[in-house]
C-alpha atoms as a PDB file:
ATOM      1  CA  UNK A   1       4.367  -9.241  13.317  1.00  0.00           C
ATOM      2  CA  UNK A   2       6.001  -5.855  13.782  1.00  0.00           C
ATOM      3  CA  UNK A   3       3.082  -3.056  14.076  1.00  0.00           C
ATOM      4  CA  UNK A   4       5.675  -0.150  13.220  1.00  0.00           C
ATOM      5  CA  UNK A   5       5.620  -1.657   9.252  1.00  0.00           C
ATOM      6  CA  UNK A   6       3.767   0.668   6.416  1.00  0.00           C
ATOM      7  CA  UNK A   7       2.924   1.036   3.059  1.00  0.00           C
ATOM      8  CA  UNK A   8       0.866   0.161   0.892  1.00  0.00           C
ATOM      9  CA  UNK A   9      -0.359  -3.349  -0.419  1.00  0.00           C
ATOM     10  CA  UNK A  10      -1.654  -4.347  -4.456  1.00  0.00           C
ATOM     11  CA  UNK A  11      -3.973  -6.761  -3.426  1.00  0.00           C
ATOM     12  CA  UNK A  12      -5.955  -8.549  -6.290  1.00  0.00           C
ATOM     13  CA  UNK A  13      -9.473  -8.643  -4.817  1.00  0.00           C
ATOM     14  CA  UNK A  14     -11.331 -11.828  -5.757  1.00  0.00           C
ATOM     15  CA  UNK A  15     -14.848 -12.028  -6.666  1.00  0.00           C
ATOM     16  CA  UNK A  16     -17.109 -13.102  -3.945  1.00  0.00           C
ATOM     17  CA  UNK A  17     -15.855 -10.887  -1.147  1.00  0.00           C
ATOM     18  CA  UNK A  18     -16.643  -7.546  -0.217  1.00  0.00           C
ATOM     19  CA  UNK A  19     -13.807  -4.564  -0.030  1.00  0.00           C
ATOM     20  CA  UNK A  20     -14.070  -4.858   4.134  1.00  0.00           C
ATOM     21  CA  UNK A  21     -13.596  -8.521   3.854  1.00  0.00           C
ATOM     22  CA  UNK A  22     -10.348  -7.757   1.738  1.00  0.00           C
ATOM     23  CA  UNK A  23      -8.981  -5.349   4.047  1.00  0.00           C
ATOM     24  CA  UNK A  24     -10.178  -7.752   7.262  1.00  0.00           C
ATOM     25  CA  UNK A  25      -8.234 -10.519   5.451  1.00  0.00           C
ATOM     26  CA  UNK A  26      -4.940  -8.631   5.357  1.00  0.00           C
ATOM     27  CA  UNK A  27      -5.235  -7.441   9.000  1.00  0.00           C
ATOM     28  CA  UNK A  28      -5.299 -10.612  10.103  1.00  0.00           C
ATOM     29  CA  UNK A  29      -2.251 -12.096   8.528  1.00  0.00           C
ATOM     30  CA  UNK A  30      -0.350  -8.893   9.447  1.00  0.00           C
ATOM     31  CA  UNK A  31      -1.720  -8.759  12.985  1.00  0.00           C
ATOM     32  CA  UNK A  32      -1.980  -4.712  12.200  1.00  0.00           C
ATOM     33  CA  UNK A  33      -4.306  -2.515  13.764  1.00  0.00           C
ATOM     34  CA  UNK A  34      -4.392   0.325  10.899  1.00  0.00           C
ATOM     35  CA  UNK A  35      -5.260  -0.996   7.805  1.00  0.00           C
ATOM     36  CA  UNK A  36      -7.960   0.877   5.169  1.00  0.00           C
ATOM     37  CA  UNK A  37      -8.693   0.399   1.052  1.00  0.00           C
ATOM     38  CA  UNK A  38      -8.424   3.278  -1.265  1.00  0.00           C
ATOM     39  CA  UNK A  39     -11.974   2.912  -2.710  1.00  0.00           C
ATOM     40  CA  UNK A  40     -14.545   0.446  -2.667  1.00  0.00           C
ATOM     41  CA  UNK A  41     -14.604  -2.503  -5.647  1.00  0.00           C
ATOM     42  CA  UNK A  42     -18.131  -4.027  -5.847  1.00  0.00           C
ATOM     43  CA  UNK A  43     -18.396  -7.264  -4.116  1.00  0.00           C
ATOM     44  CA  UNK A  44     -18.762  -9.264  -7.493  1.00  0.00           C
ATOM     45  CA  UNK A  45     -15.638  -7.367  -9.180  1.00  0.00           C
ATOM     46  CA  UNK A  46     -12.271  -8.596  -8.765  1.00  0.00           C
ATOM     47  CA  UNK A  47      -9.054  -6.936  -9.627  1.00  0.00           C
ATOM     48  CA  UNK A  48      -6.424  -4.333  -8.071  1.00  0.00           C
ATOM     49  CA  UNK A  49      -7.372  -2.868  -4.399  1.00  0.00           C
ATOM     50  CA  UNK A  50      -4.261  -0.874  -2.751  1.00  0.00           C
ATOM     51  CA  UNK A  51      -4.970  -1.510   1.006  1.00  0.00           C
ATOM     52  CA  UNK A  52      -2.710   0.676   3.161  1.00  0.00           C
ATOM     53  CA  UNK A  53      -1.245  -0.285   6.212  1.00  0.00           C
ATOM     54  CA  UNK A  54      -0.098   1.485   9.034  1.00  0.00           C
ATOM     55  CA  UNK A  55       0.360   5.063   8.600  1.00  0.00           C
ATOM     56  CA  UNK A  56       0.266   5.120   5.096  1.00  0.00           C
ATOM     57  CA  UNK A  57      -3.794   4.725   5.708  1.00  0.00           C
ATOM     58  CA  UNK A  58      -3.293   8.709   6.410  1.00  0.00           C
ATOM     59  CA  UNK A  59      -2.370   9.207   2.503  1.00  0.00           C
ATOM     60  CA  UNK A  60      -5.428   6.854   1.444  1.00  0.00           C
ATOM     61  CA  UNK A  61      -7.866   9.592   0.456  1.00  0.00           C
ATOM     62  CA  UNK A  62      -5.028  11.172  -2.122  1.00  0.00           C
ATOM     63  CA  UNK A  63      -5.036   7.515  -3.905  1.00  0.00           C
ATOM     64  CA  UNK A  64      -9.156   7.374  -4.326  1.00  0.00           C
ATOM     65  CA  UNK A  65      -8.403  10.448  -6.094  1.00  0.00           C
ATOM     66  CA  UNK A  66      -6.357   8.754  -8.972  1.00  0.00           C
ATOM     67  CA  UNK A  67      -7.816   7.915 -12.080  1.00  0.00           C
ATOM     68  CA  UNK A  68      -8.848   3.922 -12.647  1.00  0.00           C
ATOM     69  CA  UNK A  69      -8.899   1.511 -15.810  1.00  0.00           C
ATOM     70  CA  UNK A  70     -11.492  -1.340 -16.306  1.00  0.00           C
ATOM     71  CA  UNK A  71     -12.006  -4.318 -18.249  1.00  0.00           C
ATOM     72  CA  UNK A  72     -15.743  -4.948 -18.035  1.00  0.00           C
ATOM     73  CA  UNK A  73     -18.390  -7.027 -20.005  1.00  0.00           C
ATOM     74  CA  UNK A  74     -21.682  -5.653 -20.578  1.00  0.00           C
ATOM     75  CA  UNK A  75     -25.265  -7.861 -21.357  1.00  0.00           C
ATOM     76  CA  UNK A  76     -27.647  -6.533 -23.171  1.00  0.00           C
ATOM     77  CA  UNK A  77     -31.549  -6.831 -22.995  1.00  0.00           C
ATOM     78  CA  UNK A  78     -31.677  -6.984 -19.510  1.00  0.00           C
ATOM     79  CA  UNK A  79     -31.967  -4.561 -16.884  1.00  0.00           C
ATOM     80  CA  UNK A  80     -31.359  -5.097 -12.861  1.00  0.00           C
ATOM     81  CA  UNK A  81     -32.272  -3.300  -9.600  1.00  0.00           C
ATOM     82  CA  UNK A  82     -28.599  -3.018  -9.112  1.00  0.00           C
ATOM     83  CA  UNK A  83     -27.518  -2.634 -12.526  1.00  0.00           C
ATOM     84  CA  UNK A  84     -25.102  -5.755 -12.393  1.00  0.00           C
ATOM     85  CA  UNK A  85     -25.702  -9.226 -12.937  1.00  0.00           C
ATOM     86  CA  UNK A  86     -26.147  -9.839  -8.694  1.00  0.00           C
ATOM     87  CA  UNK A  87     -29.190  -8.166  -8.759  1.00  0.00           C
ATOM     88  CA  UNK A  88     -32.882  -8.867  -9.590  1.00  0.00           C
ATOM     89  CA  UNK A  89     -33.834  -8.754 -13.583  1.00  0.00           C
ATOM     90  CA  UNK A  90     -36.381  -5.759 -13.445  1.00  0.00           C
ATOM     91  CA  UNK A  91     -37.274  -5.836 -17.628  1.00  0.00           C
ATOM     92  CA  UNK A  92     -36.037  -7.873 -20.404  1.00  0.00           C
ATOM     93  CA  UNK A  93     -36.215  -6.588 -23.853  1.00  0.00           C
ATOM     94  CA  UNK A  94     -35.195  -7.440 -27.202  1.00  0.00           C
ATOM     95  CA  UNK A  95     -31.591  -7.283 -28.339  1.00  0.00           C
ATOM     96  CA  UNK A  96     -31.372  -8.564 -31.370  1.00  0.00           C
ATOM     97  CA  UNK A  97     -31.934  -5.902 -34.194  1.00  0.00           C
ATOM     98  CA  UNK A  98     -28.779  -3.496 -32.381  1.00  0.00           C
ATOM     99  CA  UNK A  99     -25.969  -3.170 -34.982  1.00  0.00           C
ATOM    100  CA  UNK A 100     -22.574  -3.057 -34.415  1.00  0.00           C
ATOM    101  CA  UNK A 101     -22.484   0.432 -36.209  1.00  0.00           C
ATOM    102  CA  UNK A 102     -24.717   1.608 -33.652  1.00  0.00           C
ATOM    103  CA  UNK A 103     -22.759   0.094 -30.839  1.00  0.00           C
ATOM    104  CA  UNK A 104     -19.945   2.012 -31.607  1.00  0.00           C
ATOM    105  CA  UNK A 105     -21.574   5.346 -32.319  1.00  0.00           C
ATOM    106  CA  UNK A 106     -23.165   4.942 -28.366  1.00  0.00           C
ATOM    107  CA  UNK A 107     -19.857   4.064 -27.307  1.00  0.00           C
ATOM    108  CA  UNK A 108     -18.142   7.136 -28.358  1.00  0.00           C
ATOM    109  CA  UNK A 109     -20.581   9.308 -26.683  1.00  0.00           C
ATOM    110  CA  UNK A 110     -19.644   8.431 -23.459  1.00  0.00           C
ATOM    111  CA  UNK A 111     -15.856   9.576 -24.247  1.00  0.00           C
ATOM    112  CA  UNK A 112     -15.322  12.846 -22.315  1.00  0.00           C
ATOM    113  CA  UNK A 113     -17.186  14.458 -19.368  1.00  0.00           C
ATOM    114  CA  UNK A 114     -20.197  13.396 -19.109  1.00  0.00           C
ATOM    115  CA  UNK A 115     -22.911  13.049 -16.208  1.00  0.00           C
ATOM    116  CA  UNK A 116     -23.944  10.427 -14.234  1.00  0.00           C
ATOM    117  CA  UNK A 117     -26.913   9.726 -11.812  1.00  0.00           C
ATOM    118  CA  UNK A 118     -25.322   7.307  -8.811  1.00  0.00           C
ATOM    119  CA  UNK A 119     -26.998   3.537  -8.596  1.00  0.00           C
ATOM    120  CA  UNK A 120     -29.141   2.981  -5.202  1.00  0.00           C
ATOM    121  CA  UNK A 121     -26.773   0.090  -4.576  1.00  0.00           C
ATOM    122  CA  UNK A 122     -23.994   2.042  -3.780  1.00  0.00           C
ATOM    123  CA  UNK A 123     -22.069   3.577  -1.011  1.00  0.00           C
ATOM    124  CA  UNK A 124     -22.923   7.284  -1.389  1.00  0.00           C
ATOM    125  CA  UNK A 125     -24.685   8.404   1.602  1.00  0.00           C
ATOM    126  CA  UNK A 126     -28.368  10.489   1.373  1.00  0.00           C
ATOM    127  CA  UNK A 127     -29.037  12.492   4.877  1.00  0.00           C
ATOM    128  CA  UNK A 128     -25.968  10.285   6.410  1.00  0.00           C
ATOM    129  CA  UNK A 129     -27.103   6.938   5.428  1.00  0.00           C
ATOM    130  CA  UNK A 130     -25.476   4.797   2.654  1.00  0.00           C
ATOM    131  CA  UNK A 131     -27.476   4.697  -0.687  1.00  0.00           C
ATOM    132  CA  UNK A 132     -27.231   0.572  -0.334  1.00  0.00           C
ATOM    133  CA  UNK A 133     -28.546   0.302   3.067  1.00  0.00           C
ATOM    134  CA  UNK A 134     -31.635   2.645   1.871  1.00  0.00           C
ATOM    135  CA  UNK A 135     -32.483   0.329  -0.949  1.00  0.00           C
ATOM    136  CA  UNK A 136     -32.007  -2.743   1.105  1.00  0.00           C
ATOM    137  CA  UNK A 137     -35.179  -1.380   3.210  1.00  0.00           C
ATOM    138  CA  UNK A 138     -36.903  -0.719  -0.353  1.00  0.00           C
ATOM    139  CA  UNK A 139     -36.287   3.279  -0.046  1.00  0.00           C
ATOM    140  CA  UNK A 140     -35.579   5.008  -3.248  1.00  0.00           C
ATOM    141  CA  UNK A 141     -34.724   8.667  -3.326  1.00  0.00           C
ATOM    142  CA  UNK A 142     -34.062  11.229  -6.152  1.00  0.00           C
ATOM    143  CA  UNK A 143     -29.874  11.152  -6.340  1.00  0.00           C
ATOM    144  CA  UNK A 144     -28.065  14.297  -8.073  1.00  0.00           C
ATOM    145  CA  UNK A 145     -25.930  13.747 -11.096  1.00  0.00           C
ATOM    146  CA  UNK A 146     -22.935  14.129 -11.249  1.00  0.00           C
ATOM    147  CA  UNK A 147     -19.624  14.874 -13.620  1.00  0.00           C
ATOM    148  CA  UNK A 148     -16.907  12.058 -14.520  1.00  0.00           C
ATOM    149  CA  UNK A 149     -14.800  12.233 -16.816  1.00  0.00           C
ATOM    150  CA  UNK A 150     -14.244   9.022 -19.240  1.00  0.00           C
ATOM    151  CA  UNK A 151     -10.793   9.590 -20.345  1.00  0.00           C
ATOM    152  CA  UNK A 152     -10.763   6.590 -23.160  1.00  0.00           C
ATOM    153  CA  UNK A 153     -13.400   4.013 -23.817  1.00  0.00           C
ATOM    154  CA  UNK A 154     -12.865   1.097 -26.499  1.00  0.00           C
ATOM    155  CA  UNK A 155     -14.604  -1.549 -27.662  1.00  0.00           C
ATOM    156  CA  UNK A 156     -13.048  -4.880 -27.362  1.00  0.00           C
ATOM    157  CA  UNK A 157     -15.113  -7.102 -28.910  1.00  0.00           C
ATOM    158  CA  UNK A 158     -18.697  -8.198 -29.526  1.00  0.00           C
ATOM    159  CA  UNK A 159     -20.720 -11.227 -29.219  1.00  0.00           C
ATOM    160  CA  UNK A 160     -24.079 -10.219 -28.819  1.00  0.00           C
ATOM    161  CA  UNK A 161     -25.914 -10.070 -26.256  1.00  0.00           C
ATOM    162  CA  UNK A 162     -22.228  -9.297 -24.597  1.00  0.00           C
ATOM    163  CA  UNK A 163     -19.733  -6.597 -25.029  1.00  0.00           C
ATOM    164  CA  UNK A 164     -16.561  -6.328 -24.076  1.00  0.00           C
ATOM    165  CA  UNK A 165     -15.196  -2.847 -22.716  1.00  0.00           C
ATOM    166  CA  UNK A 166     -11.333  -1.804 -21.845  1.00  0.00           C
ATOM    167  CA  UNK A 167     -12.306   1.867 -20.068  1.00  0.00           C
ATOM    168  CA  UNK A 168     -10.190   4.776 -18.306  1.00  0.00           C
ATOM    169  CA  UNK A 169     -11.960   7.208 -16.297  1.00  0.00           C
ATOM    170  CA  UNK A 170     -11.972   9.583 -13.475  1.00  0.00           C
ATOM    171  CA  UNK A 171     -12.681   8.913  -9.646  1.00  0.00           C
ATOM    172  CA  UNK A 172     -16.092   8.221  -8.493  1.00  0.00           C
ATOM    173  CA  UNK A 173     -16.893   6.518 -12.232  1.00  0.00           C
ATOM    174  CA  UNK A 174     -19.546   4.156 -11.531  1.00  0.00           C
ATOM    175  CA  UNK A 175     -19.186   0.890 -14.675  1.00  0.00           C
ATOM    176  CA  UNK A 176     -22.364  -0.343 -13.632  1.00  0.00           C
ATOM    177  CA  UNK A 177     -24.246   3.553 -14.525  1.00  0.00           C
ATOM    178  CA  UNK A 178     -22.106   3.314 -17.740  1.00  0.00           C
ATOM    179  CA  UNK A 179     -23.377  -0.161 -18.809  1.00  0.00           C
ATOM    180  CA  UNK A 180     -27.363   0.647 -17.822  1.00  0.00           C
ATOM    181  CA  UNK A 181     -26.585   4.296 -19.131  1.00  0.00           C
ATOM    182  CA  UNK A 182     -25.410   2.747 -22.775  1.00  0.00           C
ATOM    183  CA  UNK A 183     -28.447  -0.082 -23.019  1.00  0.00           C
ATOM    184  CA  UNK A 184     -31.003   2.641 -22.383  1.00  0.00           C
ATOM    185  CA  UNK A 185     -29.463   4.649 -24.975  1.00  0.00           C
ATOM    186  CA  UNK A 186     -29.357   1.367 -27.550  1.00  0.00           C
ATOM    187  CA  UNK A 187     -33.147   0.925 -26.329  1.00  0.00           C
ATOM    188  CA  UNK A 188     -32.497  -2.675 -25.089  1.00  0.00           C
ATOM    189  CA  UNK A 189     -31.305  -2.083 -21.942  1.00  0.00           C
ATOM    190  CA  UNK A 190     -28.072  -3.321 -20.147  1.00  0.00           C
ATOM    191  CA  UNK A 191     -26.224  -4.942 -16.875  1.00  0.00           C
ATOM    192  CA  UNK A 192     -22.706  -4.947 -15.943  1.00  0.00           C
ATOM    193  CA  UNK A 193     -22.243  -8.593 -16.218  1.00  0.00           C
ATOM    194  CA  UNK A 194     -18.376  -8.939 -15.254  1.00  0.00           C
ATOM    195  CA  UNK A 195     -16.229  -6.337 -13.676  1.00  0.00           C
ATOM    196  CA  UNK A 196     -12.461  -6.241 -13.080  1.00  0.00           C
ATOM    197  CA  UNK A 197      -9.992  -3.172 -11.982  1.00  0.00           C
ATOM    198  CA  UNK A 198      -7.275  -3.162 -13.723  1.00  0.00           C
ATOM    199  CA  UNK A 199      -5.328  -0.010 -12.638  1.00  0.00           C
ATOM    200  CA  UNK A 200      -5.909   2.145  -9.503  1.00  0.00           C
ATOM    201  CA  UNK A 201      -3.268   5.184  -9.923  1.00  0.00           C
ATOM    202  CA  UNK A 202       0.166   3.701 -10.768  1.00  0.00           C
ATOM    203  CA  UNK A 203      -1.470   0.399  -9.618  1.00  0.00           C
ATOM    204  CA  UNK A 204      -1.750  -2.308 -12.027  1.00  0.00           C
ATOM    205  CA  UNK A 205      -3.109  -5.600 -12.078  1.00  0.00           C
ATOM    206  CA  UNK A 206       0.399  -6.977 -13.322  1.00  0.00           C
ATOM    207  CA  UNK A 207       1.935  -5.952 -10.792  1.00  0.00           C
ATOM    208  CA  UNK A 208      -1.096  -7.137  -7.899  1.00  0.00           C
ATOM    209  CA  UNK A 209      -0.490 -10.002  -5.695  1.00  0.00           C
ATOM    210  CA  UNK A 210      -3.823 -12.488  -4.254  1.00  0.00           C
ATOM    211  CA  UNK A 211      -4.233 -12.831  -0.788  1.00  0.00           C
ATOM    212  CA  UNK A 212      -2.781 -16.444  -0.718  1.00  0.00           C
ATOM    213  CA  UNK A 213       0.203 -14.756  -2.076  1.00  0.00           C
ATOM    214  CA  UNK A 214       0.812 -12.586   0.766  1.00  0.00           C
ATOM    215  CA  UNK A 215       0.289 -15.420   3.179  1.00  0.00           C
ATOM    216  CA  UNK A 216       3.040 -16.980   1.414  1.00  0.00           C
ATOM    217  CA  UNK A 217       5.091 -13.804   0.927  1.00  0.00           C
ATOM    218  CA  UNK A 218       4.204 -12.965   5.404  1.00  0.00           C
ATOM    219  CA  UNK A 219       5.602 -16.828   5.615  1.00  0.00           C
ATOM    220  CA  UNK A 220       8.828 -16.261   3.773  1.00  0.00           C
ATOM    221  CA  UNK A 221       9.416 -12.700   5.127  1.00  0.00           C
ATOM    222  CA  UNK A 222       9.121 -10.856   2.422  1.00  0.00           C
ATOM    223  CA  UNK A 223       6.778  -8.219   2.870  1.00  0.00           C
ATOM    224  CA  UNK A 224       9.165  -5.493   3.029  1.00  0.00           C
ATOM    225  CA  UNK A 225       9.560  -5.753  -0.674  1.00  0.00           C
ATOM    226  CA  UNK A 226       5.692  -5.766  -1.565  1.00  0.00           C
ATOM    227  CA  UNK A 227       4.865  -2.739   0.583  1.00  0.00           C
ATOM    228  CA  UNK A 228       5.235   0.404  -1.416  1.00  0.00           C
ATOM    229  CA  UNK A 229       6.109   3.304   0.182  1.00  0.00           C
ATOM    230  CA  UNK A 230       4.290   6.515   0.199  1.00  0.00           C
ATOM    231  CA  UNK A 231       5.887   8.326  -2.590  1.00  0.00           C
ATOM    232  CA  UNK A 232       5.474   5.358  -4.746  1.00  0.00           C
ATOM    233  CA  UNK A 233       1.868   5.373  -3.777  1.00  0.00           C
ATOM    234  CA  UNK A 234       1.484   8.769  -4.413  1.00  0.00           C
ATOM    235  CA  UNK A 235       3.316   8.194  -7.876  1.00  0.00           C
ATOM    236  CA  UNK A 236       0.301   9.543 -10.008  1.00  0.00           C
ATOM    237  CA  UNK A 237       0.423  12.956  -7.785  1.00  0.00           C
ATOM    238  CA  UNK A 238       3.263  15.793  -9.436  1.00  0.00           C
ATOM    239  CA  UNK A 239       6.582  16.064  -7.694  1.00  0.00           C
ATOM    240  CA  UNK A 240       7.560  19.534  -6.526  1.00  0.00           C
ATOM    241  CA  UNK A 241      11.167  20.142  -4.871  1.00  0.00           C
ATOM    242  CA  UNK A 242      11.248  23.501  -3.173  1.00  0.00           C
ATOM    243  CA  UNK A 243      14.484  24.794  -1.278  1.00  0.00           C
ATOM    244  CA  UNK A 244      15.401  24.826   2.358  1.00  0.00           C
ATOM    245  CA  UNK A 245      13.318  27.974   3.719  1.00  0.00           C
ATOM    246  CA  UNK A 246      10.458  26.544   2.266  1.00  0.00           C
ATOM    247  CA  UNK A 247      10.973  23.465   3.192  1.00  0.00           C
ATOM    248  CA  UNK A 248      11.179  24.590   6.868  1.00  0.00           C
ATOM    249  CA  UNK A 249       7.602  26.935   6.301  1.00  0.00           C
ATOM    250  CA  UNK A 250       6.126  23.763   4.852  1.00  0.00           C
ATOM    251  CA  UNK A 251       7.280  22.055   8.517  1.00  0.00           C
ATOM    252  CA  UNK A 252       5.122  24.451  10.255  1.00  0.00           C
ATOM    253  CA  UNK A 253       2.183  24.079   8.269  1.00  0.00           C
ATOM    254  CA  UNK A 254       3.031  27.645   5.974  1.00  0.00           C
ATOM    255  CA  UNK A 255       2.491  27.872   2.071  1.00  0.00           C
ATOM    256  CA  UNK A 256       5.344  27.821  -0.627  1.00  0.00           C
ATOM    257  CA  UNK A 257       6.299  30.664  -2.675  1.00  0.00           C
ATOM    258  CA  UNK A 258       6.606  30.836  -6.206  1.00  0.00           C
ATOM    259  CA  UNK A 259      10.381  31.748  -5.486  1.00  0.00           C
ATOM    260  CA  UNK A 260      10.889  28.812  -3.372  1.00  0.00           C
ATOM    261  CA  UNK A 261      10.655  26.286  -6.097  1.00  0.00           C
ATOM    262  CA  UNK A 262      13.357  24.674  -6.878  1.00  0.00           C
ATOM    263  CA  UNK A 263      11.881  21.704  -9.906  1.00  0.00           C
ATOM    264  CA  UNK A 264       9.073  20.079 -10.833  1.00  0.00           C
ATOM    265  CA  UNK A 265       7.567  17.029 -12.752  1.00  0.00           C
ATOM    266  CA  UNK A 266       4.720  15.070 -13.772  1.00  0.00           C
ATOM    267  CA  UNK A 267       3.324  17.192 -16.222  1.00  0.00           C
ATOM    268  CA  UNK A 268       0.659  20.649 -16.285  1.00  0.00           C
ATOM    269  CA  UNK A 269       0.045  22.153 -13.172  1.00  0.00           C
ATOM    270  CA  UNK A 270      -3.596  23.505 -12.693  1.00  0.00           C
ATOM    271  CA  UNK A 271      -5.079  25.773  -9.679  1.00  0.00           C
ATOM    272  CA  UNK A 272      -6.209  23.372  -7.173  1.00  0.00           C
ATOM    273  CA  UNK A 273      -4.515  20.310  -7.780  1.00  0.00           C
ATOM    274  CA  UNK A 274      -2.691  18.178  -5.567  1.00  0.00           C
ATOM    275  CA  UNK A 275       1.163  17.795  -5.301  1.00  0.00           C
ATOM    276  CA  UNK A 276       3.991  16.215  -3.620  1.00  0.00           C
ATOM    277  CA  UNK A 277       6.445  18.744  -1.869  1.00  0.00           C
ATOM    278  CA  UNK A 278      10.197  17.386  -1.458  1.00  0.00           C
ATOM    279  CA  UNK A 279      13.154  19.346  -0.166  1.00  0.00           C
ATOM    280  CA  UNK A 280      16.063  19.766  -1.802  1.00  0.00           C
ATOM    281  CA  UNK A 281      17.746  16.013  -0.109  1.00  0.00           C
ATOM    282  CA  UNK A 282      15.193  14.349  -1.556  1.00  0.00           C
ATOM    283  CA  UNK A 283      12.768  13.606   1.163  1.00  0.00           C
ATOM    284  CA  UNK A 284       8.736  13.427   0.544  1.00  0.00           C
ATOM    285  CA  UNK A 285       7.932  16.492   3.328  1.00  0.00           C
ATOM    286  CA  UNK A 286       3.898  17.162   2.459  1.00  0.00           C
ATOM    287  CA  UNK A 287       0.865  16.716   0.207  1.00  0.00           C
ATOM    288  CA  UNK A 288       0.294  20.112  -1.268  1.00  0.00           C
ATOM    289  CA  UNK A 289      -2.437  22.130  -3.313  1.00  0.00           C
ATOM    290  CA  UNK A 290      -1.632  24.431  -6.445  1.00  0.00           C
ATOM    291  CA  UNK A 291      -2.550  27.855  -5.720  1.00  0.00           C
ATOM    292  CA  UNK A 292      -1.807  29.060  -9.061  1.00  0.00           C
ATOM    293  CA  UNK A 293      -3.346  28.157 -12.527  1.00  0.00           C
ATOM    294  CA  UNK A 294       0.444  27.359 -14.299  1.00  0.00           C
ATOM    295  CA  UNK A 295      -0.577  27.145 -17.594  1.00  0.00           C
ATOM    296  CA  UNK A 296      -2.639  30.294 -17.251  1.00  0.00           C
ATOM    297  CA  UNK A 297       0.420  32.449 -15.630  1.00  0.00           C
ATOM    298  CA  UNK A 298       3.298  30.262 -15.966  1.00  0.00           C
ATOM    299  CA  UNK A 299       5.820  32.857 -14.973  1.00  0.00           C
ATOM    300  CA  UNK A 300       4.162  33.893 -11.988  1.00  0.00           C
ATOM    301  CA  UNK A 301       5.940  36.743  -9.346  1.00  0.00           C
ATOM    302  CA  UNK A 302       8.296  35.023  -7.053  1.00  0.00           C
ATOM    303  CA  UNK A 303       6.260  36.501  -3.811  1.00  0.00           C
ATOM    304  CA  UNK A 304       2.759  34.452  -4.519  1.00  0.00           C
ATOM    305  CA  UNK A 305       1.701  31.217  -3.018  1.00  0.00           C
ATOM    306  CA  UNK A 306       2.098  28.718  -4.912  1.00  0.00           C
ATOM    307  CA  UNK A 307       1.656  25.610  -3.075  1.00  0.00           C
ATOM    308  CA  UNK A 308      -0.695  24.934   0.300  1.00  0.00           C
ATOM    309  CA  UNK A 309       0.264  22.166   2.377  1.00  0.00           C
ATOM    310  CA  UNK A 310      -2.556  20.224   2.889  1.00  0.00           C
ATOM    311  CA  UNK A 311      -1.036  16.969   4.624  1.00  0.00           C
ATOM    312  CA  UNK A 312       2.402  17.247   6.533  1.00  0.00           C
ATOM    313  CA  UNK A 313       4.220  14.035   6.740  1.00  0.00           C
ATOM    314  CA  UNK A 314       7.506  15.654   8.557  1.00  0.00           C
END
């Protein structure tokens, strides 16, 4: 297969394999040497995984950054050294005298920013080692919290000891924290007992294909139309077009004026947040950062940065 392809792939990730094994998989049936996830799904969790190929794998680290949705279930009464159902049952209490009324109260207080302590089994990395590979050797070291941000979080349904959660968060959310997080507040304790992704950025599960699929979609040549190219990968990021002189100081690596911006879309623009530039023909030239706070100053003098190329693609 032709090595010059790119893009990016909405692989649904079965249970049973790891992330690597996922993105191993797909190298293999497109005989590609560049091929990376956008963020790690827990071995036992299935659901979407954009794996980029080629040289969209440069524009991976802007997709991690998108928000994610989740359909989990959560057990009650039982609590696990990895805080999902794969790992060992540390403590089993009772479950049965929780109310649905308080359910729902310790549900809502998770809605919002809110702080989070990472699990040992997981791939953050303490003095350069992963947090999974210490725990695997039976190390356990004090890990900083954290803020995530749990944009919507509703209660599906409940049949005790299980509950069902539909949840929208922020990168770096861990669902496994957020089940033991809400047992310990109900005072039974909790697992993540079932896990899938169901939206990674403008990545939905809909729209994912399995990895049988894309053997059959490799043997009937068409991958073309399954790759999605890096705009639409970058969907979830604001579009800014800026005119030609900026467009040629973006080129050489050179911020964007207020003046030099021609339109944008895809909602409020805050100091510090990421942005696609396009010139004026339409074509995707950089990722950028907002230099300017625009709901702050939204009429800002012409001669102030207001973009920072952070990744040029031209």
């Amino acid at each position: 297969m032709n090595n010059g392809i790119y893009g990016t792939l909405n692989i649904n990730k079965p249970p049973g394999i790891t992330s690597h094994d996922a993105v191993a998989r797909v190298r293999k049936l497109l005989k590609a040497r560049k091929v990376g996830h956008t963020g790690t799904l827990d071995p036992d969790a299935s659901g979407v995984l954009p794996i980029c190929v080629g040289k969209a794998t440069r524009m991976s680290q802007y997709l991690i950054e998108a928000d994610k949705e989740y359909h989990l279930i959560a057990k009650l009464g039982e609590t696990t050294d990895t805080q999902d159902a794969s790992g060992k049952i540390l403590e089993t209490r009772e479950w049965k005298d929780v109310t649905e009324e308080a359910i729902r109260e310790v549900v809502q207080r998770f809605v919002g920013q809110i702080e989070q302590i990472p699990p040992m089994y997981s791939a953050c990395k303490h003095n350069g080692k992963r947090l999974y590979q210490l725990a695997r050797e039976g190390q356990w070291v004090e890990r900083k919290p954290r803020q995530v941000v749990i944009h919507s979080l509703k209660l599906a349904a409940i049949q005790l000891p299980l509950l069902t959660l539909d949840v929208s968060c922020s990168k770096g959310t861990y669902m496994r924290t957020l089940c033991a997080d809400m047992g310990e507040l109900l005072g039974c304790g909790a697992h993540l007992h079932k896990l899938v992704r169901t939206r990674c950025g403008q990545f939905t599960i809909e729209q994912s294909i399995s990895l049988a699929e894309l053997q059959d979609i490799i043997a009937e040549n068409r991958l073309t139309e399954n790759l999605y190219a890096l705009d639409q990968m970058l969907a979830h990021l604001p579009a800014i077009t800026i005119d030609d002189e900026s467009t040629r100081r973006v080129r050489l690596g050179s911020p964007v004026p207020v003046g030099g911006i021609l339109d944008s879309s895809g909602g409020t623009i805050t100091e510090g947040m990421k942005v696609r530039l396009y010139s004026s023909s339409g074509k995707l030239l950089a990722i950028g950062e907002s230099s300017l706070d625009f709901t702050q100053n939204p009429t800002p003098e012409n001669h102030r940065i207001a973009f920072r190329p952070k990744k040029v693609l031209v």
